[in-house]
Protein backbone atom coordinates (compact mmCIF):
# COMPACT_ATOMS: atom_id res chain seq x y z
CA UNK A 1 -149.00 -35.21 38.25
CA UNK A 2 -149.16 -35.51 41.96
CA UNK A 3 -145.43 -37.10 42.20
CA UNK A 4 -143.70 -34.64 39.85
CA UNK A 5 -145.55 -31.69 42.31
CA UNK A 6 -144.26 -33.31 45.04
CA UNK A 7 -140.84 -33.54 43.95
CA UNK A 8 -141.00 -29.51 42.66
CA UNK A 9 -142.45 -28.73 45.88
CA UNK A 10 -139.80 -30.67 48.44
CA UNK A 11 -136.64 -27.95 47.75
CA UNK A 12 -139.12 -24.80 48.20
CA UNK A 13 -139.91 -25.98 51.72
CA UNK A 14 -136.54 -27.00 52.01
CA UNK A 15 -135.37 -23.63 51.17
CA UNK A 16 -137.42 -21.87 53.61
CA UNK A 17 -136.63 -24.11 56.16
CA UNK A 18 -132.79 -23.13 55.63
CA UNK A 19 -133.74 -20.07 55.44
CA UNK A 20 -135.53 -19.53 58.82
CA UNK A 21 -132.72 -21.21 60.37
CA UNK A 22 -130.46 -18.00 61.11
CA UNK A 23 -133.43 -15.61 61.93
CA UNK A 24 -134.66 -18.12 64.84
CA UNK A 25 -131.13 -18.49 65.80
CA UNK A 26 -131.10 -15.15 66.05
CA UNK A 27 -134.55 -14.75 67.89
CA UNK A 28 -132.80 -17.45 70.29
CA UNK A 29 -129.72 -15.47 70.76
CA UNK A 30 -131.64 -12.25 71.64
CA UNK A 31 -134.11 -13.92 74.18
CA UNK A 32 -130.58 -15.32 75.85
CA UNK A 33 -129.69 -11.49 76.21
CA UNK A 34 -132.28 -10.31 77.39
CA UNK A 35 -133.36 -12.85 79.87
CA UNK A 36 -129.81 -12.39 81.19
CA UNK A 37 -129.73 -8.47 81.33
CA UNK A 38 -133.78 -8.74 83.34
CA UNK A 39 -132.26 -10.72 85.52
CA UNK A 40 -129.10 -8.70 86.31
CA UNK A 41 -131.19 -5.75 86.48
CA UNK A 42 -133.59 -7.31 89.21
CA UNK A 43 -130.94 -8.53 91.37
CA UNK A 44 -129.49 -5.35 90.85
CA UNK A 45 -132.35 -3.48 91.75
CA UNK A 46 -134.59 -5.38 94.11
CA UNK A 47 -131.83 -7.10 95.75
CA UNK A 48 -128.23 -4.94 95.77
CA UNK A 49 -129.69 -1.75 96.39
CA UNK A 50 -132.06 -2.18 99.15
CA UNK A 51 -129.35 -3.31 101.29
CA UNK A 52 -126.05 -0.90 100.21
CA UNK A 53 -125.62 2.39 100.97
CA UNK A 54 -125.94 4.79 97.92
CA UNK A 55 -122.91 6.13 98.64
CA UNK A 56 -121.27 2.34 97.65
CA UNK A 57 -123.95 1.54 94.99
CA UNK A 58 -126.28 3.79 92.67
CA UNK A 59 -129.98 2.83 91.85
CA UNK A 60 -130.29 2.13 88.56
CA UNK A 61 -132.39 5.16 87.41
CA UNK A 62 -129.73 7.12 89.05
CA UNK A 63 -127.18 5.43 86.28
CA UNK A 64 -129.56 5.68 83.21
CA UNK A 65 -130.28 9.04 84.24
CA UNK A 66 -126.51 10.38 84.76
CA UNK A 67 -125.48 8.43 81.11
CA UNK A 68 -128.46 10.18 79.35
CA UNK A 69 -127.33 13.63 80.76
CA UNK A 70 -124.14 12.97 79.00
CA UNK A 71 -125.70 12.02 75.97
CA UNK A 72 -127.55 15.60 76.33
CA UNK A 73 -124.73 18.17 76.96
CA UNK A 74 -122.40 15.65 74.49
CA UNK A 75 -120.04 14.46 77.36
CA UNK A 76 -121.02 10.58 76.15
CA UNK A 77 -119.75 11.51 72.39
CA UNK A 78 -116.33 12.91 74.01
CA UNK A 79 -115.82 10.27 76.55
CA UNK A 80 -116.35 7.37 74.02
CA UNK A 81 -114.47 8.72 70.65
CA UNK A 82 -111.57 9.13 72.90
CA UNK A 83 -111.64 5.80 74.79
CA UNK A 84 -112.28 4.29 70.71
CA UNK A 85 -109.92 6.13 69.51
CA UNK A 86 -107.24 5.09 71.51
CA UNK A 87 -108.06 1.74 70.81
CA UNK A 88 -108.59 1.91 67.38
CA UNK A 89 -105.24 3.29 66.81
CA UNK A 90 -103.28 1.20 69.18
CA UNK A 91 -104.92 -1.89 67.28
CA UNK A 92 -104.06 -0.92 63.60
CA UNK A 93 -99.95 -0.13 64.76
CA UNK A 94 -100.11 -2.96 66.95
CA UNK A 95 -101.51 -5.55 64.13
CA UNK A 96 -99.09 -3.85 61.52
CA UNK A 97 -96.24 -4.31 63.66
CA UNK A 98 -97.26 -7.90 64.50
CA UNK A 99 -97.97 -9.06 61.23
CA UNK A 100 -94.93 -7.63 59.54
CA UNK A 101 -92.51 -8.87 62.61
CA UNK A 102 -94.90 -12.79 62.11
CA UNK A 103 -93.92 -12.61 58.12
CA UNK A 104 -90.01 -11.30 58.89
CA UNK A 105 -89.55 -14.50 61.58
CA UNK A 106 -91.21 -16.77 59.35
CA UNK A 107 -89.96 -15.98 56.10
CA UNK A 108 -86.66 -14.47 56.92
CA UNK A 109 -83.39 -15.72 57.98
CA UNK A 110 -83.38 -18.36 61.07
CA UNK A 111 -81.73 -16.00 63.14
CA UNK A 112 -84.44 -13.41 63.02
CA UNK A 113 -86.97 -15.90 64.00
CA UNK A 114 -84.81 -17.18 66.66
CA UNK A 115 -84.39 -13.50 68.05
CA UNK A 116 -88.08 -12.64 67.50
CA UNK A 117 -89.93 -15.39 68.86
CA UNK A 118 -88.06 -15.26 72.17
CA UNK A 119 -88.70 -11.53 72.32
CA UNK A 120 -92.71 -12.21 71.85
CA UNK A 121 -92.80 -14.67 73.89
CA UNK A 122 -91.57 -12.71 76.92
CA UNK A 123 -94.00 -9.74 75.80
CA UNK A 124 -96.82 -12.36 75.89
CA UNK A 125 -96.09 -13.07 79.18
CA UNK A 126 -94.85 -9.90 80.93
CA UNK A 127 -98.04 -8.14 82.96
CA UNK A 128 -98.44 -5.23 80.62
CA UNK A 129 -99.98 -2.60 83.38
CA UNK A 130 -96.34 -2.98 84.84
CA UNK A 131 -94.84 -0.68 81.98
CA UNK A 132 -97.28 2.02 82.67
CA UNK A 133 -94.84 3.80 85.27
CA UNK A 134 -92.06 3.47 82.25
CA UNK A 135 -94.24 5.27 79.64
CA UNK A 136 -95.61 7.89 82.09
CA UNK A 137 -91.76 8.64 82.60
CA UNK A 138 -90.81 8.56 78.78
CA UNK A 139 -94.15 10.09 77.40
CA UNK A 140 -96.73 11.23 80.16
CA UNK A 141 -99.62 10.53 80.47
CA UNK A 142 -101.53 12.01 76.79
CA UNK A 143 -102.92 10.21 74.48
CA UNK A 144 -99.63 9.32 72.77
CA UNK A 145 -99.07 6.97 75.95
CA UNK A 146 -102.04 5.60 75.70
CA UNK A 147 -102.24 4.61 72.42
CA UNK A 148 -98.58 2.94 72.51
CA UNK A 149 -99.65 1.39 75.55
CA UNK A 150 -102.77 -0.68 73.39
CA UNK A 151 -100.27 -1.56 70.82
CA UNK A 152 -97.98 -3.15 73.00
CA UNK A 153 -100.94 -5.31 74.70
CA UNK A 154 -102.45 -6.41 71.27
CA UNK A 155 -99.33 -7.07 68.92
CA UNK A 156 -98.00 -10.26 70.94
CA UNK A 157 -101.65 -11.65 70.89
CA UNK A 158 -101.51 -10.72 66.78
CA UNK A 159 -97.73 -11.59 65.92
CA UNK A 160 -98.20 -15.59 67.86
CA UNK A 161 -101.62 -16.35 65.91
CA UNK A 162 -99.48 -14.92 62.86
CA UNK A 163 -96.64 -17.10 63.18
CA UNK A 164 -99.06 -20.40 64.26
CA UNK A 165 -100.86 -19.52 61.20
CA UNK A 166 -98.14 -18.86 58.81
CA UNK A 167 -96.41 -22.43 60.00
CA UNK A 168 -99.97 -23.88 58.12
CA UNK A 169 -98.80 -22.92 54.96
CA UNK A 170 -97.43 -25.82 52.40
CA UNK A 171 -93.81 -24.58 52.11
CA UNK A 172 -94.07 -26.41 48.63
CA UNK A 173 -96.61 -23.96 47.22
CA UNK A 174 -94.10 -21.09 48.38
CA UNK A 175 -90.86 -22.66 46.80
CA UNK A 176 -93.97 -22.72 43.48
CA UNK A 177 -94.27 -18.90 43.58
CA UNK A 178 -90.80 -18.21 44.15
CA UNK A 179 -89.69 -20.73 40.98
CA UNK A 180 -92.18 -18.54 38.59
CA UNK A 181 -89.98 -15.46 39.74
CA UNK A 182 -92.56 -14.35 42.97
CA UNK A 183 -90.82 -12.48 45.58
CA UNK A 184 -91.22 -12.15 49.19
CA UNK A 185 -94.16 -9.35 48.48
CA UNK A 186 -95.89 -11.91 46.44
CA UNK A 187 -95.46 -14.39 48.89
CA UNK A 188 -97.05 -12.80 51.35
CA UNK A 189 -99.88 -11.01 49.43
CA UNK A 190 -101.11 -13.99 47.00
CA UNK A 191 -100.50 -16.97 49.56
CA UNK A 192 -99.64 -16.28 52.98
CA UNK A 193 -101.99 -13.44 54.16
CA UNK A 194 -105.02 -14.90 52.79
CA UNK A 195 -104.21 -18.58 53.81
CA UNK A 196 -103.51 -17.18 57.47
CA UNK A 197 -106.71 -15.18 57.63
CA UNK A 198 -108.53 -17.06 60.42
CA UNK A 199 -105.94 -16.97 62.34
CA UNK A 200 -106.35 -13.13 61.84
CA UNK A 201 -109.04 -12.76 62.19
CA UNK A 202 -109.09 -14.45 65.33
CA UNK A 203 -106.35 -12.72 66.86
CA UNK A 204 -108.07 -9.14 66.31
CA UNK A 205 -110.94 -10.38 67.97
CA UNK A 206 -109.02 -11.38 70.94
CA UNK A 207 -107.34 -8.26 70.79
CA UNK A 208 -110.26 -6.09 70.11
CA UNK A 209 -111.63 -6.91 74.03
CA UNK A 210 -107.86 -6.25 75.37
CA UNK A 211 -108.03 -3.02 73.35
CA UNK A 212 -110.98 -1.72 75.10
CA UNK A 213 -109.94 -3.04 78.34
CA UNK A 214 -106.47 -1.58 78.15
CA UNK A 215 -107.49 1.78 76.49
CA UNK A 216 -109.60 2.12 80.04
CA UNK A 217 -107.31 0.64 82.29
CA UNK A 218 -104.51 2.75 81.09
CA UNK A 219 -106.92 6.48 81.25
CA UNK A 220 -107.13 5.25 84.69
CA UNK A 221 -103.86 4.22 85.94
CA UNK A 222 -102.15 7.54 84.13
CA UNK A 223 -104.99 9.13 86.31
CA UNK A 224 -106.65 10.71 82.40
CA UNK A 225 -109.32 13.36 82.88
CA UNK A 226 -111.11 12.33 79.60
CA UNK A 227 -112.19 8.83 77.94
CA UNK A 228 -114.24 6.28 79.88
CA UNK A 229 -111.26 5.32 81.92
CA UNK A 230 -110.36 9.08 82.79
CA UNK A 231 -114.27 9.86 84.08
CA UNK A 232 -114.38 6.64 86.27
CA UNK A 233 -110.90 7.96 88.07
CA UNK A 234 -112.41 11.21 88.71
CA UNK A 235 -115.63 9.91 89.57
CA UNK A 236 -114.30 7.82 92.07
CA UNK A 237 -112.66 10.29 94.63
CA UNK A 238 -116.00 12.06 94.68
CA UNK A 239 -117.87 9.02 95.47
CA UNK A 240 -119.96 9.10 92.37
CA UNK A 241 -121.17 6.02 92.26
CA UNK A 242 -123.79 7.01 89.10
CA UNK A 243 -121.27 7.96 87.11
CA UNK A 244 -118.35 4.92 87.51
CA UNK A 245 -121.07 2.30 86.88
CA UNK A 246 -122.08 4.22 83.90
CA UNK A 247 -118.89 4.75 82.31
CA UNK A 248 -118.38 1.30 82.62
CA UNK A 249 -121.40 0.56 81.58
CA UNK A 250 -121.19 2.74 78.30
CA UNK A 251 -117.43 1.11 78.17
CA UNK A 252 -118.89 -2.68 78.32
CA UNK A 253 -121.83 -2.00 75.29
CA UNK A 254 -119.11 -0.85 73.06
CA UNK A 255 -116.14 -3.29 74.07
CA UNK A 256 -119.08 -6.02 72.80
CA UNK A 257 -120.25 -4.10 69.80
CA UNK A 258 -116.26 -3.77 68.98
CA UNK A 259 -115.38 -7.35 69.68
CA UNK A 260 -118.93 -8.24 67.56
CA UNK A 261 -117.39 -6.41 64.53
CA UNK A 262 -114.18 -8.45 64.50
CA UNK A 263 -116.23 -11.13 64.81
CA UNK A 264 -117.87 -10.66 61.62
CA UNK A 265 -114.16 -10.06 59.82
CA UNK A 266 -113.28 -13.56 61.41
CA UNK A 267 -115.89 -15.29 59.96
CA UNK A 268 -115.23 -13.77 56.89
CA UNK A 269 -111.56 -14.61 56.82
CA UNK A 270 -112.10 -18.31 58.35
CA UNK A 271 -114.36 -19.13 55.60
CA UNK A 272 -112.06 -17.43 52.46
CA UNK A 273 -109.08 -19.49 54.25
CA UNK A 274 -111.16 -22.84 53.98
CA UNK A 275 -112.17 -22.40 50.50
C-alpha cells in the first residue's frame, strides 16, 4: 500500500511544482522591476533634483502631478491614441508591404530578388530621420507623413527577417505542393507563412519599439502640436520640464506594453513554427 501511494503521489507534487514555476518566475520578474524603478526614482529624487535647477529638471511630484492633470481634462487619451495610432498604422502597411515584397523576391523570378534585396538593403541602412525634410516637402507635416514615415522604418526590419526566414523552408516540400496542383497562394498560406512565423514574429517585435520611437521622433522633428512627440516639442520652448519628462514617460510605459504584446505573438508563432 505504502509504495503504490507513493508512486500516485510523486506526479501530483510534480505537477504543482511545474506549475509554480511560471508564477515565481513571474514574482521574480516583478521584484526586478520594481527594485529597478525605486531605485531610479531615489536617484532621481534625492540625488538629481537637489542639485539642478527646476527649470532643467522637474521633481517628480511635479511630473505625476502634470500626467494626472492630463488624464483629468482627457489630454493623456488624445496625446496617446494619436502617438498609437500612428504607429499602429505605419506597422500593419509597413509589415504588409514587407511580407508581400519577402514572398515576391523569394518566390518570384531571380531578377526580382536581385532588384529587391539590393533596394532593402540600402533602406536598412539609410538613417531614416534623414527623409523627414523629403516628406515634409511632398506631404507636410499631418498625420499622413507620419504614418508613412513608421512604415518606411519598420518594413526593412520585417521584409530581411522575411526573406532569412523564408530561405528555412525545404524547397522540396514546395516543389510537393506545387506537383498536387498548389499555386503560389497556397504556397505561401499552407507552408511558408506559418513555417516563417518566428521570424515574424520577431521582426514585429523589433519593429514594434522602432514604431513607437519613430511615431515620436517624427511628431517632433515635423514640429506636431498633438501626440506624445508633438507635446514634448511644445513643451520644450516653454521650458516645461513637467511636461517633456512626462510625455516621455507616458511614451516609454506604452512603447513596453506595445513591444510586450508582440512579444506574446512571437512566442506564439516560434512555438507553432517548431511543432
Amino acid at each position: 500500500m505504502s509504495e503504490r501511494t507513493i508512486v500516485r503521489a510523486a506526479p501530483v507534487s510534480t505537477g504543482i511544482l511545474s506549475s509554480a514555476r511560471p508564477l515565481r518566475a513571474a514574482i521574480g520578474q516583478t521584484g526586478k522591476w520594481v527594485l529597478s524603478l525605486a531605485v531610479l526614482y531615489a536617484l532621481w529624487r534625492w540625488v538629481a533634483v537637489p542639485n539642478v535647477s527646476s527649470l532643467f529638471l522637474a521633481s517628480p511630484d511635479a511630473v505625476f502631478a502634470k500626467i494626472w492633470q492630463w488624464t483629468l481634462d482627457g489630454t493623456l487619451v488624445q496625446m496617446v491614441w494619436t502617438t498609437l495610432s500612428e504607429a499602429v498604422l505605419g506597422m500593419a502597411f509597413g509589415a504588409i508591404a514587407g511580407i508581400t515584397l519577402a514572398l515576391i523576391a523569394t518566390l518570384g523570378p531571380k531578377e526580382a530578388g536581385g532588384v529587391i534585396n539590393p533596394v532593402f538593403a540600402a533602406l536598412y541602412a539609410m538613417p531614416k530621420f534623414a527623409l523627414i525634410p523629403l516628406l515634409l516637402v511632398w506631404l507636410g507635416r499631418d498625420t499622413p507623413s507620419r504614418v508613412i514615415f513608421v512604415a518606411i522604418t519598420v518594413m526593412p526590419i520585417i521584409f530581411l527577417n522575411m526573406v532569412t526566414g523564408l530561405k528555412t523552408v525545404d524547397p522540396a516540400k514546395v516543389r510537393m505542393i506545387r506537383l498536387f496542383g498548389g499555386g503560389s497562394w497556397q504556397v505561401a498560406t499552407k507552408l511558408l507563412l506559418p513555417q516563417t512565423a518566428g521570424y515574424l514574429g520577431t521582426a514585429l517585435t523589433i519593429s514594434a519599439h522602432n514604431a513607437i520611437a519613430s511615431a515620436v521622433g517624427a511628431e517632433i522633428l515635423f514640429g506636431a502640436t498633438d501626440g506624445l512627440g508633438g507635446m514634448m516639442y511644445t513643451s520644450a520652448f516653454t521650458f516645461s520640464t513637467d511636461a517633456v519628462i512626462g510625455a516621455l514617460l507616458v511614451a516609454t510605459i506604452f512603447s513596453t506594453l506595445f513591444i510586450g504584446i508582440f512579444q506574446i505573438f512571437s512566442r506564439i508563432g516560434s512555438s507553432r513554427t517548431i511543432g
